[in-house]
C-alpha atoms as a PDB file:
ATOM      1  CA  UNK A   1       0.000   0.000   0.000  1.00  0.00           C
ATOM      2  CA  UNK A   2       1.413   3.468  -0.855  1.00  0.00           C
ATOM      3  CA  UNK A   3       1.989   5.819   1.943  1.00  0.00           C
ATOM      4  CA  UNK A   4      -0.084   8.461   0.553  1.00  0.00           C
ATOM      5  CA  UNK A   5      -2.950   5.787   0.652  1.00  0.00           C
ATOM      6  CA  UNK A   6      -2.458   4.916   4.174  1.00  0.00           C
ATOM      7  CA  UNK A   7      -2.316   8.844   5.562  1.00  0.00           C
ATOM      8  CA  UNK A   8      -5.559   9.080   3.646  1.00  0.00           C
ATOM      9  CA  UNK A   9      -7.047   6.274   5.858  1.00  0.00           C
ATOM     10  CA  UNK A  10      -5.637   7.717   9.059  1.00  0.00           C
ATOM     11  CA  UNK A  11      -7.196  11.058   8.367  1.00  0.00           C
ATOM     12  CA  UNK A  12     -10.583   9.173   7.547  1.00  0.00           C
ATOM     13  CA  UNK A  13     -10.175   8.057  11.255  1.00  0.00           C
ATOM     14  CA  UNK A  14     -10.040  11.348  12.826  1.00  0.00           C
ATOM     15  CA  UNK A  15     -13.271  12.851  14.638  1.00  0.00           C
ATOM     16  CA  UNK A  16     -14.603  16.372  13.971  1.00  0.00           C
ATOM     17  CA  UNK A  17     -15.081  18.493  16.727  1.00  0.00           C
ATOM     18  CA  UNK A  18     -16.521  22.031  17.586  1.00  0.00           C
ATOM     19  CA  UNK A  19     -13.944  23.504  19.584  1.00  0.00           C
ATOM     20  CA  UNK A  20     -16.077  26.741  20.305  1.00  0.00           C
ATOM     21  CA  UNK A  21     -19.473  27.759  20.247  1.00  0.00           C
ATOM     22  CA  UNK A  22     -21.378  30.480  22.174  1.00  0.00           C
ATOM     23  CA  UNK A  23     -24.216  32.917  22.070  1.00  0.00           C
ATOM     24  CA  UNK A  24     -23.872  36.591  21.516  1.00  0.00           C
ATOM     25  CA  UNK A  25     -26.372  39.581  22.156  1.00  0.00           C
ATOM     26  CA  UNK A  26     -25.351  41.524  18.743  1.00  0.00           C
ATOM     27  CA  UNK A  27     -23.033  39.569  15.765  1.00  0.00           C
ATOM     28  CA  UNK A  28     -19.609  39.520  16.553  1.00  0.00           C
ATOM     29  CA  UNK A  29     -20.321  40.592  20.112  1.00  0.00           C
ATOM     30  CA  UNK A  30     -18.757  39.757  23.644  1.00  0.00           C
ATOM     31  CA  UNK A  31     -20.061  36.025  24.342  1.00  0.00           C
ATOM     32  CA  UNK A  32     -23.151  35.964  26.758  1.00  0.00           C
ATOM     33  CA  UNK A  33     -22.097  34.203  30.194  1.00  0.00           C
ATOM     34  CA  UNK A  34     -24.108  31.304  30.585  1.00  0.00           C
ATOM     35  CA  UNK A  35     -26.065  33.005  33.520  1.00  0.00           C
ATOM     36  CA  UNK A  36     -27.664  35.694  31.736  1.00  0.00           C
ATOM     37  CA  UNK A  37     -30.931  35.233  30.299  1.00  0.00           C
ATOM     38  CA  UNK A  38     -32.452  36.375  26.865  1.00  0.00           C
ATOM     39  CA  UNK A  39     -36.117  37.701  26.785  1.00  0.00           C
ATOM     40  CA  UNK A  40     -38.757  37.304  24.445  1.00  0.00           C
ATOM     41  CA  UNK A  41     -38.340  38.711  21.081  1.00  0.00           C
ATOM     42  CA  UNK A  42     -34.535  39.234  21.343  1.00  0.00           C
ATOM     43  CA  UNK A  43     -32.360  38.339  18.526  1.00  0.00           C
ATOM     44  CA  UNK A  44     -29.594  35.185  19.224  1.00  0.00           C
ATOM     45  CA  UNK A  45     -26.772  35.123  17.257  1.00  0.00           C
ATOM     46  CA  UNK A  46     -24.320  31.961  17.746  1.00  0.00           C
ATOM     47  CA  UNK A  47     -20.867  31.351  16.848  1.00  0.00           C
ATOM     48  CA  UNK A  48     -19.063  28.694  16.831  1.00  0.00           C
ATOM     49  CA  UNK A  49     -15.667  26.479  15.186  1.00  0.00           C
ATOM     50  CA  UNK A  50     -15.591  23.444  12.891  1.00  0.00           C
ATOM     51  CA  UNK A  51     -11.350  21.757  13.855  1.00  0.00           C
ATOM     52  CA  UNK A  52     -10.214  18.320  12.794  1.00  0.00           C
ATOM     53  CA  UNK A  53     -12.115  17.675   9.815  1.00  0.00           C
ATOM     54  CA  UNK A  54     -11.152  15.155   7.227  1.00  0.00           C
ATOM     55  CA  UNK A  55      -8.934  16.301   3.850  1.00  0.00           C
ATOM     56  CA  UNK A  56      -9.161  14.598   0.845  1.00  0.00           C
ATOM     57  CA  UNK A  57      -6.593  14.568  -2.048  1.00  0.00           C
ATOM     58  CA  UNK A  58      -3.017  15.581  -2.156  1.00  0.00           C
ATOM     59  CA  UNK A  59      -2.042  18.668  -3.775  1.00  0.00           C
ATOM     60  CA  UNK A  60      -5.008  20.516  -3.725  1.00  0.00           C
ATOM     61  CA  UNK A  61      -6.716  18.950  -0.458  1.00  0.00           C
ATOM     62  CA  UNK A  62     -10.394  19.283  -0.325  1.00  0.00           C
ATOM     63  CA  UNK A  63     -12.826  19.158   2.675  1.00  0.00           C
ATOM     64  CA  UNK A  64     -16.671  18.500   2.503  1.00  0.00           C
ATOM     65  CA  UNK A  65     -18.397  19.506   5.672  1.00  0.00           C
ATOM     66  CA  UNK A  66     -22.195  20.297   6.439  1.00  0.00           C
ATOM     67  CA  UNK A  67     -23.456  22.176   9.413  1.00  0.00           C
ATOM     68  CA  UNK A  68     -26.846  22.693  10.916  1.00  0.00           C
ATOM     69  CA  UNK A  69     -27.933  25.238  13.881  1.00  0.00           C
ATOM     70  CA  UNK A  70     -31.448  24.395  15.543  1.00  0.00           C
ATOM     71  CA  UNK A  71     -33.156  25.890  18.173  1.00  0.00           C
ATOM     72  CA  UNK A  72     -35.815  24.090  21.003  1.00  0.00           C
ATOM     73  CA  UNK A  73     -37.631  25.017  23.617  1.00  0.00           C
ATOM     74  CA  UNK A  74     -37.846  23.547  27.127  1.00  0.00           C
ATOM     75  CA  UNK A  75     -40.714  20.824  25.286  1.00  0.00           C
ATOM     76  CA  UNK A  76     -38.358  20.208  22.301  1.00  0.00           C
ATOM     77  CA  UNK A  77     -40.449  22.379  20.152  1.00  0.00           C
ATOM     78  CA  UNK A  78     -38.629  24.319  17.076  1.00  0.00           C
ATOM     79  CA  UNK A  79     -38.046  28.255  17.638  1.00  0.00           C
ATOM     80  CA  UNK A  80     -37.225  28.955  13.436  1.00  0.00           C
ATOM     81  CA  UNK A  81     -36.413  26.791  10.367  1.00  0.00           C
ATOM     82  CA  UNK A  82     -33.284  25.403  10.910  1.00  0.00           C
ATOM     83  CA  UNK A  83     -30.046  26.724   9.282  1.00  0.00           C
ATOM     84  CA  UNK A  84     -27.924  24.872   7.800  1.00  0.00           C
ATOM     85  CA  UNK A  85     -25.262  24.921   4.974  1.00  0.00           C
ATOM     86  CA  UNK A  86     -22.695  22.326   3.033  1.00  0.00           C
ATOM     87  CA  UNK A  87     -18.593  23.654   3.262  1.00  0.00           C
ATOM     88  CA  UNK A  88     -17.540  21.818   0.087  1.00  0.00           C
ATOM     89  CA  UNK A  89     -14.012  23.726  -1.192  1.00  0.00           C
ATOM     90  CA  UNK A  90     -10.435  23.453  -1.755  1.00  0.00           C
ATOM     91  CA  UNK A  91      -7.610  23.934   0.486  1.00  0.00           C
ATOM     92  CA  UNK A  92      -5.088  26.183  -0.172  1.00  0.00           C
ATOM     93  CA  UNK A  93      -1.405  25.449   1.125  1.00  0.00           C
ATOM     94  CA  UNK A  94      -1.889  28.412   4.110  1.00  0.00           C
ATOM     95  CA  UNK A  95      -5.246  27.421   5.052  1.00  0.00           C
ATOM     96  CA  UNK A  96      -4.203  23.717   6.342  1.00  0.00           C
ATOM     97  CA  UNK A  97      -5.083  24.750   9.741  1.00  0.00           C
ATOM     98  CA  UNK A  98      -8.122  26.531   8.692  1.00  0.00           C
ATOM     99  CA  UNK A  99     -10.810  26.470  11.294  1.00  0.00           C
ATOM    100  CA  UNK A 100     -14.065  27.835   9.838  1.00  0.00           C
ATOM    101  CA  UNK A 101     -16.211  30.158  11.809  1.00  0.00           C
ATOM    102  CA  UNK A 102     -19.624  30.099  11.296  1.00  0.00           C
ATOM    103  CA  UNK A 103     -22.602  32.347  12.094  1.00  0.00           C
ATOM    104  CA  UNK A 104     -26.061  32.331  12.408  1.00  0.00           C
ATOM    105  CA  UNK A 105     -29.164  34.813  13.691  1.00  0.00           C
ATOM    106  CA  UNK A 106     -32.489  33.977  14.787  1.00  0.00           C
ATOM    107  CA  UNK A 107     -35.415  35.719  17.155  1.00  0.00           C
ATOM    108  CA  UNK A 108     -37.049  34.408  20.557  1.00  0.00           C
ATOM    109  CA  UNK A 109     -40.359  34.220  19.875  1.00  0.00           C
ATOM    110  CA  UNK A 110     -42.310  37.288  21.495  1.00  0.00           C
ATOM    111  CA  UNK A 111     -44.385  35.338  23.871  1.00  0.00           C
ATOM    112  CA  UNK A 112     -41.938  33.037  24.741  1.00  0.00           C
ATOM    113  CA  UNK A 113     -42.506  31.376  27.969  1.00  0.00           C
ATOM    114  CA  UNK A 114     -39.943  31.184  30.801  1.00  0.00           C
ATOM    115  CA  UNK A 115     -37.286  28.234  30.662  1.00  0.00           C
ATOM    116  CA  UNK A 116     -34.191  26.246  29.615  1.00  0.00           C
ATOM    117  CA  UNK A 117     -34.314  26.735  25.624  1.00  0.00           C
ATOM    118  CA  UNK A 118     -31.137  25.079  23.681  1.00  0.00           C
ATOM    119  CA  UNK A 119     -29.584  25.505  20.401  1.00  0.00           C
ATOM    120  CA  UNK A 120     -28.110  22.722  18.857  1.00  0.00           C
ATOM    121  CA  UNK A 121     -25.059  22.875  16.635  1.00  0.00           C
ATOM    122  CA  UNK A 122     -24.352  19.497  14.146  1.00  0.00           C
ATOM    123  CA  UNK A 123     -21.357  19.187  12.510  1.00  0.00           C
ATOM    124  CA  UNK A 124     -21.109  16.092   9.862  1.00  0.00           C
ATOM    125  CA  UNK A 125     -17.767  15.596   7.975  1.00  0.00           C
ATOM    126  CA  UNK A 126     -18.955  14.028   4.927  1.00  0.00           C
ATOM    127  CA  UNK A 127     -15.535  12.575   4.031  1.00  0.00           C
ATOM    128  CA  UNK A 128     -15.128  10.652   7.222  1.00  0.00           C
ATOM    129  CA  UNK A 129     -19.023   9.700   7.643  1.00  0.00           C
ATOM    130  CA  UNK A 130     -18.360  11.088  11.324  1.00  0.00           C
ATOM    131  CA  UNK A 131     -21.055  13.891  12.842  1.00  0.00           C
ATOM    132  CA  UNK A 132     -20.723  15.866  16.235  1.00  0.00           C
ATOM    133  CA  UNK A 133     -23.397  18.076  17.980  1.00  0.00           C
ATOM    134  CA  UNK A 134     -23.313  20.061  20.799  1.00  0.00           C
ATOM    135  CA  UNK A 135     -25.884  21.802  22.325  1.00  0.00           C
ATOM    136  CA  UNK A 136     -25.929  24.999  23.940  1.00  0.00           C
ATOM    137  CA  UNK A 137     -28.230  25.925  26.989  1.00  0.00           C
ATOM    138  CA  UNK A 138     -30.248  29.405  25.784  1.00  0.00           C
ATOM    139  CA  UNK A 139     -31.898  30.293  29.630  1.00  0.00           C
ATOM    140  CA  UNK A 140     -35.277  32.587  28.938  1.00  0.00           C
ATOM    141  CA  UNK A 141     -37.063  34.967  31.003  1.00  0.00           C
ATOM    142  CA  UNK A 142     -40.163  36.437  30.090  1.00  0.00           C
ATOM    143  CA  UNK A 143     -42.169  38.890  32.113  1.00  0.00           C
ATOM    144  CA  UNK A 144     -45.109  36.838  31.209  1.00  0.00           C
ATOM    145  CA  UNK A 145     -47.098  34.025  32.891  1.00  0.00           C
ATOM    146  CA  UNK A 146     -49.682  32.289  31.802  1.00  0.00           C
ATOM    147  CA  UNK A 147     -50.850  29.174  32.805  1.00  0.00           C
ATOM    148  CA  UNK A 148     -51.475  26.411  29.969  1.00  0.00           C
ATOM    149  CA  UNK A 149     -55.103  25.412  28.908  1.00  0.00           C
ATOM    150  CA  UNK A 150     -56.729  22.523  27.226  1.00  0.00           C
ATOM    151  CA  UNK A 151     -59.740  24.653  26.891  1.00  0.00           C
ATOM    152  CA  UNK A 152     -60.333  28.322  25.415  1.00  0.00           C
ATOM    153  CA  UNK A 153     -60.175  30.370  28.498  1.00  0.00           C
ATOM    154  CA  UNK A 154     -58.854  33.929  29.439  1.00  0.00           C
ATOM    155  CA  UNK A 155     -55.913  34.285  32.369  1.00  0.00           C
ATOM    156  CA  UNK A 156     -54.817  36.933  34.485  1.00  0.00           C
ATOM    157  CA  UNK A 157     -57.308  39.559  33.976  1.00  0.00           C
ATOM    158  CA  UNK A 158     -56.307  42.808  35.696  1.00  0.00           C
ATOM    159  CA  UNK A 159     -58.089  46.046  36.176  1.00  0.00           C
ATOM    160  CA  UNK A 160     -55.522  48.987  35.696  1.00  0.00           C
ATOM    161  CA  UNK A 161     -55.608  52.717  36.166  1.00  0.00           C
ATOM    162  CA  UNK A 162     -54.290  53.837  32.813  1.00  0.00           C
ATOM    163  CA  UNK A 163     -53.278  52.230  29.224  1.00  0.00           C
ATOM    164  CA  UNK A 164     -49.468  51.774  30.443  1.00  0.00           C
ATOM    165  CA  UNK A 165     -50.256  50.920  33.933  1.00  0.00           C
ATOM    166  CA  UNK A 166     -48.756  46.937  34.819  1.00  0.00           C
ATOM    167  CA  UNK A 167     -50.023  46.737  38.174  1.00  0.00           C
ATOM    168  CA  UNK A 168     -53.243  45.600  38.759  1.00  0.00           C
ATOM    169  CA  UNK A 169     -55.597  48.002  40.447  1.00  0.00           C
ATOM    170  CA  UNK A 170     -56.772  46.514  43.744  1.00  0.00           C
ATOM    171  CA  UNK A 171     -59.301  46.755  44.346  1.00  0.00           C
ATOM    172  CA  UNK A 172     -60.654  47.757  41.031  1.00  0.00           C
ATOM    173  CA  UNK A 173     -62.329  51.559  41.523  1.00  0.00           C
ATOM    174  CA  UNK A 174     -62.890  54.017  39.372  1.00  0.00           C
ATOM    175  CA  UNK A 175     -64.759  57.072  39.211  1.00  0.00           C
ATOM    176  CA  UNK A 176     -66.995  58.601  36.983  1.00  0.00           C
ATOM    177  CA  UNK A 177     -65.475  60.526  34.064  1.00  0.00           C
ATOM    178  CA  UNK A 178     -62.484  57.802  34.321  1.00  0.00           C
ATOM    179  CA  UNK A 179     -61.511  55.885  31.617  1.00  0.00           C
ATOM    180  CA  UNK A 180     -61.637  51.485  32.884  1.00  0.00           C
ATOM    181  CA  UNK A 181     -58.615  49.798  31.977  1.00  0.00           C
ATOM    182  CA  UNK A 182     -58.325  45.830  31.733  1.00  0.00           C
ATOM    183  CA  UNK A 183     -55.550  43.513  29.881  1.00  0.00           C
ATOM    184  CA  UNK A 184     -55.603  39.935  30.210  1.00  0.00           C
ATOM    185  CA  UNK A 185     -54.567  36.906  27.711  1.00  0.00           C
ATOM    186  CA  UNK A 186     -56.351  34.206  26.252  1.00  0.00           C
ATOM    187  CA  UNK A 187     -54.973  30.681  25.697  1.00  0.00           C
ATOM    188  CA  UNK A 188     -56.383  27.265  25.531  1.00  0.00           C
ATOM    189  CA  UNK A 189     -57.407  27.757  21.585  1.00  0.00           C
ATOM    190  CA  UNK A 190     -57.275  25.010  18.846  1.00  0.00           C
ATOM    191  CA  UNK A 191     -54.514  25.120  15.994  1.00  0.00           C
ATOM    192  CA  UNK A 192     -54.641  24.640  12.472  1.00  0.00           C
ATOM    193  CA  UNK A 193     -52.179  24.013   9.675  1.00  0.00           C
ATOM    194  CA  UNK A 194     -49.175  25.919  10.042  1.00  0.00           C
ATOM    195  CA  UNK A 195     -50.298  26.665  13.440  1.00  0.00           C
ATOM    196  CA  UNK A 196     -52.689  28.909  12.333  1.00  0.00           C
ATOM    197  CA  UNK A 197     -55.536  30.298  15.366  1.00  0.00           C
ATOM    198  CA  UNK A 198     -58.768  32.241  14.673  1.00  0.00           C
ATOM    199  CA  UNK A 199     -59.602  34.405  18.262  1.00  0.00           C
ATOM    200  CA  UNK A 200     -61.972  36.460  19.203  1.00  0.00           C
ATOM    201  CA  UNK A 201     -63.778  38.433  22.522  1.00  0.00           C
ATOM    202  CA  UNK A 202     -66.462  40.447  22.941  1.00  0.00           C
ATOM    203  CA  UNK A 203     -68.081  41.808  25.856  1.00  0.00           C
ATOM    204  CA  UNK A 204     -71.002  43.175  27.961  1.00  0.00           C
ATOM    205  CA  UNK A 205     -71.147  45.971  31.309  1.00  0.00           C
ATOM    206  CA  UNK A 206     -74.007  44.837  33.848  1.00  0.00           C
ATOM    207  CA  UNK A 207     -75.724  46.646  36.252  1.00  0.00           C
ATOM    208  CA  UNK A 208     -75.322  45.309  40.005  1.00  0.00           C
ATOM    209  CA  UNK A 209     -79.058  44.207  38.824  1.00  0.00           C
ATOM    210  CA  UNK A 210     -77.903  42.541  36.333  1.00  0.00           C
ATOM    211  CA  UNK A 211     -79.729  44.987  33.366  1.00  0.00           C
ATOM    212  CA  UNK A 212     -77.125  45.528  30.598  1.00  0.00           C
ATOM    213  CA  UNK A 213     -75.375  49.204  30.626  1.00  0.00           C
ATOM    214  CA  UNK A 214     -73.454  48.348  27.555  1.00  0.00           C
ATOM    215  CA  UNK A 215     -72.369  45.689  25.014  1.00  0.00           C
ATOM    216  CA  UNK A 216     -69.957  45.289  22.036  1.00  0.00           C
ATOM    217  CA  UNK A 217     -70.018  41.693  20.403  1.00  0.00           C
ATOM    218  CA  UNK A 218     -67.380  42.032  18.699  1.00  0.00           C
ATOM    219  CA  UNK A 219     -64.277  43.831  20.213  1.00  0.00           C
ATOM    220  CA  UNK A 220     -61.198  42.568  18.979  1.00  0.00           C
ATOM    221  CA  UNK A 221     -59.851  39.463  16.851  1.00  0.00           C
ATOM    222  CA  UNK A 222     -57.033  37.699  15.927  1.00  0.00           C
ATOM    223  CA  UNK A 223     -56.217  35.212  13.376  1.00  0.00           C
ATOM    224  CA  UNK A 224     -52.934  34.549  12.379  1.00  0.00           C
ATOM    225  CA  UNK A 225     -50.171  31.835  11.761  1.00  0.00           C
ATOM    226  CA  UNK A 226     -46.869  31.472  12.220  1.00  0.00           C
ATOM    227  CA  UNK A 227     -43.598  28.892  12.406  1.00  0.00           C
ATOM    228  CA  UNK A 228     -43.970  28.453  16.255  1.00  0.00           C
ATOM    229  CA  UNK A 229     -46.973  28.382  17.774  1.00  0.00           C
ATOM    230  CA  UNK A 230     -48.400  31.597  19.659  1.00  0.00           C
ATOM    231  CA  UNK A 231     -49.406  29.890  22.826  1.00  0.00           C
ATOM    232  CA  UNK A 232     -51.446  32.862  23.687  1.00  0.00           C
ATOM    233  CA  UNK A 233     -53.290  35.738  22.473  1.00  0.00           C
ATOM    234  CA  UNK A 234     -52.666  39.124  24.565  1.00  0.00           C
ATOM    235  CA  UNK A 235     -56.081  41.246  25.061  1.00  0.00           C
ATOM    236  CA  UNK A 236     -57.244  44.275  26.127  1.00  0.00           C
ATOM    237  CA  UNK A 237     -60.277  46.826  26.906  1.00  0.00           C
ATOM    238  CA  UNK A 238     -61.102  50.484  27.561  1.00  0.00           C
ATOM    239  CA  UNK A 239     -64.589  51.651  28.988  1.00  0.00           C
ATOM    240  CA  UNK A 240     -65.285  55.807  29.216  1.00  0.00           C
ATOM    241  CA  UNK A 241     -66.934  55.807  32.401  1.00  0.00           C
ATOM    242  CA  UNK A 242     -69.807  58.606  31.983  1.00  0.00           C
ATOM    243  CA  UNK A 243     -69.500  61.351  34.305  1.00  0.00           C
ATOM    244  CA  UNK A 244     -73.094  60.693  35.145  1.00  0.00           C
ATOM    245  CA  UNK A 245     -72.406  57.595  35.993  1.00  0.00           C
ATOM    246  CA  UNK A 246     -74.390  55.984  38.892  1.00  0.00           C
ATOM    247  CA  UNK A 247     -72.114  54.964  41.383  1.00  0.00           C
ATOM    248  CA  UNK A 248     -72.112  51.087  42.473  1.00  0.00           C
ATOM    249  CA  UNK A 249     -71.291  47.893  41.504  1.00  0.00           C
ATOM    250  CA  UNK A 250     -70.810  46.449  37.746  1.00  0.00           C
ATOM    251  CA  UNK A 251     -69.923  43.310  36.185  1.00  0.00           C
ATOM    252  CA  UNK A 252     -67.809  42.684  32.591  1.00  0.00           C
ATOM    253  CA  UNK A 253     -69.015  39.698  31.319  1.00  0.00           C
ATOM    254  CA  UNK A 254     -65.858  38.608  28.821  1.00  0.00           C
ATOM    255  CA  UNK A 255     -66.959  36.304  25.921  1.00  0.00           C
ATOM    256  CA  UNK A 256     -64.163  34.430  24.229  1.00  0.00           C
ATOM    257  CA  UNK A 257     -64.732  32.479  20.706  1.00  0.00           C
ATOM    258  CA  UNK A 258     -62.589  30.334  19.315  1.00  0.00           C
ATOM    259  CA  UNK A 259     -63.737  30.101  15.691  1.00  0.00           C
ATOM    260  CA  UNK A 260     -61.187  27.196  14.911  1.00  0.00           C
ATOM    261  CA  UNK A 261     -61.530  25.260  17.738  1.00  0.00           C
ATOM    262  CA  UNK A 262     -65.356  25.831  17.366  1.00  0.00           C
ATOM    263  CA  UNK A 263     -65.026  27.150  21.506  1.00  0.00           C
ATOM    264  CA  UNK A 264     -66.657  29.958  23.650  1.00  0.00           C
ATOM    265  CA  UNK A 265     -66.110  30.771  26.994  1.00  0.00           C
ATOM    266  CA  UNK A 266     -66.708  33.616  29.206  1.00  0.00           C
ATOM    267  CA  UNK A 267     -65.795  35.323  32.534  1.00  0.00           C
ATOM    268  CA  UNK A 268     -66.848  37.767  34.919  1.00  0.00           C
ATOM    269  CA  UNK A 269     -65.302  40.832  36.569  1.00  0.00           C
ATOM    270  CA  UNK A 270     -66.461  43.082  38.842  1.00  0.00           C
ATOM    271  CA  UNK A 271     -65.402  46.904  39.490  1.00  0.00           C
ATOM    272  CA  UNK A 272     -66.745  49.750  41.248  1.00  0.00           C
ATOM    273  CA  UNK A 273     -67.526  53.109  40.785  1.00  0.00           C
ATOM    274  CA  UNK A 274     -67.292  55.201  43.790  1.00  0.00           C
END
């Protein structure tokens, strides 16, 4: 056997590895310390080094490498569409202890729940049939929680003072001439293809006799799709309490329909006007 027959068979023996890889706020950036948490809707842009990869040929060496960055969250789901891409060049005599740096960008979703997300990095050296991954933990903290649903249903509804307020008013009392504030979020609704969802609320204002001081059927909606699914919808209300307003007790009866999911549910909230 020639000698330039068996170095080709000892180099078919070696193992690719990813001798660094880390996460970075901004391209090119400082790498984040494992500790520090992304929120929802920030971009992640990882990094990372492709070392001891297989050569082919003698003069002109060749490599043939493909790489593939994925993203999860804590239940395994996909974030984006993968990215991956197929090094498949010549060497020249300077580069034989190339070590290609790769790059790629992708968004937290904006409603992102709180957890342990991961991006995974795969490395497969084509010429030696070997493949490496490693994974790197992407920690996520969202300002948001909202408990899961089988059923349509709303969560966290909270009474606030003014559009920008995120404190719930406790208890909820208003006076006349105020404007009523109220977010909450919906979840619990059916998917479609693509993840697809079809939302909608409406609502009614009861006298503490239960007589109806106002209704709108048809408030808001929301139908949308998108690569990962929006586990929740985010809603929100405004009333213009009349200055004339009797004072007392009233009741917001929410109605939720799921058009997709063919559901409806509603809830009831009670404020004051003092």
């Amino acid at each position: 056997m020639r000698p330039g027959l068996l170095l080709a068979a000892t180099y078919a023996l070696g193992a690719v590895t990813i001798p660094e890889a880390s996460l970075h706020q901004y391209e090119d950036g400082p790498s984040v310390p494992a500790a520090q948490a992304f929120s929802p809707g920030d971009p992640v842009h990882v990094s990372f080094l492709i070392a001891a990869y297989t050569k082919t040929g003698e003069e002109t060496p060749r490599v043939k490498i493909t790489w593939t960055i994925d993203a999860f969250d804590p239940k395994g789901v996909r974030l984006a569409e993968p990215k991956s891409e197929v090094i498949d060049a010549p060497l020249a005599a300077q580069d034989k202890d190339w070590k290609p740096k790769k790059r790629h960008e992708f968004f937290i979703p904006p409603l992102a729940d709180t957890g342990d997300y991961k991006v995974t990095i795969t490395v497969r050296d084509e010429l030696a049939g070997k493949t490496v991954t490693r994974d790197i933990r992407l920690p996520v903290r969202s300002p948001y929680t909202v408990e899961a649903s089988t059923e349509l249903v709303q969560r966290n509804f909270r009474f606030l003072r003014t559009e920008d307020d995120t404190r719930p008013l406790t208890p909820p009392s208003y006076r006349p001439g105020d404007t009523l504030w109220a977010r909450f979020e919906i979840t619990g609704y059916k998917f479609g293809p693509k993840n697809s969802f079809d939302v909608a609320y409406g609502l009614e204002v009861l006298r503490a006799d239960g007589s109806r001081l106002f209704a709108e059927p048809n408030a808001a909606a929301e139908k949308e799709s998108a690569y990962y699914p929006k586990r929740y919808v985010q809603g929100a209300l405004s009333l213009n309490l009349q200055k004339d307003i009797p004072k007392g007790s009233y009741t917001i009866v929410l109605k939720l329909r799921d058009t997709a999911g063919k559901q409806t549910a509603e809830s009831k909230h009670v404020f004051q006007v003092d």
